[in-house]
C-alpha atoms as a PDB file:
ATOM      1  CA  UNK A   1     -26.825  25.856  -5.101  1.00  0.00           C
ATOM      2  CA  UNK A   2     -24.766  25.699  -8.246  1.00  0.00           C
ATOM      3  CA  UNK A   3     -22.661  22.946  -9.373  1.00  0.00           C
ATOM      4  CA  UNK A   4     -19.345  23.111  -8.642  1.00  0.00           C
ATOM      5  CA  UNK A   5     -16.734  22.550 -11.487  1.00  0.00           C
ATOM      6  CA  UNK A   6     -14.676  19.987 -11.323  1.00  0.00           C
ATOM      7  CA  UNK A   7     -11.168  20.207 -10.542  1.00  0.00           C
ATOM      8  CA  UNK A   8      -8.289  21.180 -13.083  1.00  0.00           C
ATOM      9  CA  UNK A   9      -6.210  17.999 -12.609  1.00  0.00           C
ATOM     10  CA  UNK A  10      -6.080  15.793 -15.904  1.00  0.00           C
ATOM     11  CA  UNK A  11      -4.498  13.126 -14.641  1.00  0.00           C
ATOM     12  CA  UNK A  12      -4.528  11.351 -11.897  1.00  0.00           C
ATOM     13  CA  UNK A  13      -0.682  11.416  -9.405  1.00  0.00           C
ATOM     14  CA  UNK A  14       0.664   9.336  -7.255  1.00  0.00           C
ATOM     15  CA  UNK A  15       1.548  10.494  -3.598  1.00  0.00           C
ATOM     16  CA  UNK A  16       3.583   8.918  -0.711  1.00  0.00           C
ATOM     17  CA  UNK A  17       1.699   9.433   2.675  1.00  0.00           C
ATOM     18  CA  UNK A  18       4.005   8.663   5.592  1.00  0.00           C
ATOM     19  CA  UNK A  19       3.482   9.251   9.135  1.00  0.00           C
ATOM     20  CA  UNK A  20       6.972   8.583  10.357  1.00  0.00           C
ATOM     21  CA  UNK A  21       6.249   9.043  14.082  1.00  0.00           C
ATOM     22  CA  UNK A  22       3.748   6.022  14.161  1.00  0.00           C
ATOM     23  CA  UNK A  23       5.298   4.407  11.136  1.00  0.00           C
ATOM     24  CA  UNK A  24       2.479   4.407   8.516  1.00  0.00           C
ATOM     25  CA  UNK A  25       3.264   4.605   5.336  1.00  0.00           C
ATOM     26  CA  UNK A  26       0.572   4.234   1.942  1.00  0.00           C
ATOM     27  CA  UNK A  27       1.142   5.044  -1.680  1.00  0.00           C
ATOM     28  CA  UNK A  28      -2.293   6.068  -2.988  1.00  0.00           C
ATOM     29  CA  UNK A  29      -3.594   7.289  -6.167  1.00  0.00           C
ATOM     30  CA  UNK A  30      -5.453  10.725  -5.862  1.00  0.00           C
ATOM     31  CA  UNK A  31      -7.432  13.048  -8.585  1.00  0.00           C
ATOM     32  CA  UNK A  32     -10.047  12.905 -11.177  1.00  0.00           C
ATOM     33  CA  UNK A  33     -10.829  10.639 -14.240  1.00  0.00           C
ATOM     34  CA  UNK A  34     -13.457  11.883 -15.891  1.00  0.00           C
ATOM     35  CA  UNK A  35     -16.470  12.942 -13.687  1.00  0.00           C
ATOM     36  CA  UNK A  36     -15.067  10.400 -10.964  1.00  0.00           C
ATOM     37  CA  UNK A  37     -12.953  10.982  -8.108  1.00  0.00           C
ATOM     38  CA  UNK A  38     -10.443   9.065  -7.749  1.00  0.00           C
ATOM     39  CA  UNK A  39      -8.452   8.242  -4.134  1.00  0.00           C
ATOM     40  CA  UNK A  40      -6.938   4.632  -3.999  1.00  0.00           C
ATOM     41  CA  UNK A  41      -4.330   3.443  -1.916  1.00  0.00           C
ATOM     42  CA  UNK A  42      -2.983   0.537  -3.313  1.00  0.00           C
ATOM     43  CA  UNK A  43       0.283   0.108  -1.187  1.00  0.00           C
ATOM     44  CA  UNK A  44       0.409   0.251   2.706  1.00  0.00           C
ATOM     45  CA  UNK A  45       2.568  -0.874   5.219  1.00  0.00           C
ATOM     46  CA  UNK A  46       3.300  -0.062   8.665  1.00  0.00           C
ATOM     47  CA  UNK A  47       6.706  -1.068  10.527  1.00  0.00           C
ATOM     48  CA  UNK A  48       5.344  -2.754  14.109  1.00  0.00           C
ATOM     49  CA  UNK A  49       8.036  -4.132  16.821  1.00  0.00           C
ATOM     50  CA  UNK A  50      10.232  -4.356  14.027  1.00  0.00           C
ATOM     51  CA  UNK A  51       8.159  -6.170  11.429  1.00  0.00           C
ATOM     52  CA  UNK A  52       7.004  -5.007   8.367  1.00  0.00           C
ATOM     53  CA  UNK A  53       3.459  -5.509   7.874  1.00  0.00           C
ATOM     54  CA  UNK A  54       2.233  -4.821   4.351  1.00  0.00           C
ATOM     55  CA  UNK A  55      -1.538  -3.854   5.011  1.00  0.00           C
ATOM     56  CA  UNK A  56      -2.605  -3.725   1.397  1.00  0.00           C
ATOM     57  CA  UNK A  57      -0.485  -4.728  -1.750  1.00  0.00           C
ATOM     58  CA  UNK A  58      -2.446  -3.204  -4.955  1.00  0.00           C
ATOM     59  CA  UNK A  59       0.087  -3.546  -7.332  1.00  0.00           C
ATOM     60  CA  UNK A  60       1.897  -6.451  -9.674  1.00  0.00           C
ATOM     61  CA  UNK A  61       4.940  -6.392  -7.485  1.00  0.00           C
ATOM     62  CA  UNK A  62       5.793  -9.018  -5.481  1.00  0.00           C
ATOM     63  CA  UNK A  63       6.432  -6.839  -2.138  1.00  0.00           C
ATOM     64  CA  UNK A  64       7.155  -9.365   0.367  1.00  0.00           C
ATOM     65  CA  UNK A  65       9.712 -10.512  -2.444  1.00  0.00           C
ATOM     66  CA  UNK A  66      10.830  -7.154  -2.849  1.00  0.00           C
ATOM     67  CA  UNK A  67      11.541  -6.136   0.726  1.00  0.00           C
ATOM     68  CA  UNK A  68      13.678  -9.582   1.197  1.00  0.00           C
ATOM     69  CA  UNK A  69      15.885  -8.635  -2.015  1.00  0.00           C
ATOM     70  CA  UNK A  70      16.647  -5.550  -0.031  1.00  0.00           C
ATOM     71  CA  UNK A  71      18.154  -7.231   3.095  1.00  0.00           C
ATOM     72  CA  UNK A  72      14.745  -7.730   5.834  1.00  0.00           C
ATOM     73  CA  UNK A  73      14.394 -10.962   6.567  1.00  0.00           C
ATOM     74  CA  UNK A  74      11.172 -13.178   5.779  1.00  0.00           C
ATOM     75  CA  UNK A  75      10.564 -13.976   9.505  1.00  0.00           C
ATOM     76  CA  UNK A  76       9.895 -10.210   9.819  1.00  0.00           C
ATOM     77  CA  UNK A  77       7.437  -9.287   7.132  1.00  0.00           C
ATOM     78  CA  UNK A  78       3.752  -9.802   8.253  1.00  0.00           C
ATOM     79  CA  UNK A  79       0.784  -9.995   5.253  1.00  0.00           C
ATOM     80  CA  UNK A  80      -2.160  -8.316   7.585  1.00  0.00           C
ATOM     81  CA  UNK A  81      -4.556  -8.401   5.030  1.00  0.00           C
ATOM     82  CA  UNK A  82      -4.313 -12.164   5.024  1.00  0.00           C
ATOM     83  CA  UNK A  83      -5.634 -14.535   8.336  1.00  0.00           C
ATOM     84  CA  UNK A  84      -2.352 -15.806  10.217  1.00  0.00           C
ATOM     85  CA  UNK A  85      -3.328 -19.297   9.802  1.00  0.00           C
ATOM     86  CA  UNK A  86      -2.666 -19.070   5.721  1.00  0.00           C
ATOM     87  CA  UNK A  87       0.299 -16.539   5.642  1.00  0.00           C
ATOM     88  CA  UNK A  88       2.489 -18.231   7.782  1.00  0.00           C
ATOM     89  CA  UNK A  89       2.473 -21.397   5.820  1.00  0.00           C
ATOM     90  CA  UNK A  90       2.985 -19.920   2.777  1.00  0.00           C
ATOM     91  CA  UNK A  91       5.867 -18.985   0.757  1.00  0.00           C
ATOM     92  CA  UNK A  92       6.463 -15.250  -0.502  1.00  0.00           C
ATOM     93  CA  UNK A  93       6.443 -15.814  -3.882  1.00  0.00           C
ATOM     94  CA  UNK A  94       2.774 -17.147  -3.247  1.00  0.00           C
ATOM     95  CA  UNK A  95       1.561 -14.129  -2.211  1.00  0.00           C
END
């Protein structure tokens, strides 16, 4: 079998992913760079019994800041990618 070429994109984009029935939603890099493919998400949350859990924060941004600046209040964002025991305890700015 021949090799396959690989795709036209030059750049790597950005796409928003959002399943708004089971609210998921990720931000995720996608294309090539070079010979490699490239598919990161590096923002994820998902809105559960009205919390906000951020399920992967990839970025510089201070989300859990972020999302308080915007009006939800700290007692309803979760960090699930961090054990309950630590998150709790600690302040946003921490994280």
């Amino acid at each position: 079998m021949a090799a396959r070429p690989y795709s036209n994109a030059t750049a790597i984009e950005k796409q928003v992913i959002t399943d708004m029935n089971r609210h998921h939603y990720q931000l995720v890099n996608v294309g090539w760079h070079r010979a490699q493919f490239v598919y990161s998400p590096f923002l994820h949350f998902d809105i559960k019994e009205g919390q906000v859990w951020i399920q992967q924060n990839g970025n510089e941004l201070e989300i859990g800041d972020e999302l308080v600046n915007r009006g939800i209040a700290a007692e309803d964002i979760v960090f699930g990618f961090i054990p309950d025991k630590e998150w709790r305890f600690m302040p946003l700015t921490s994280l």
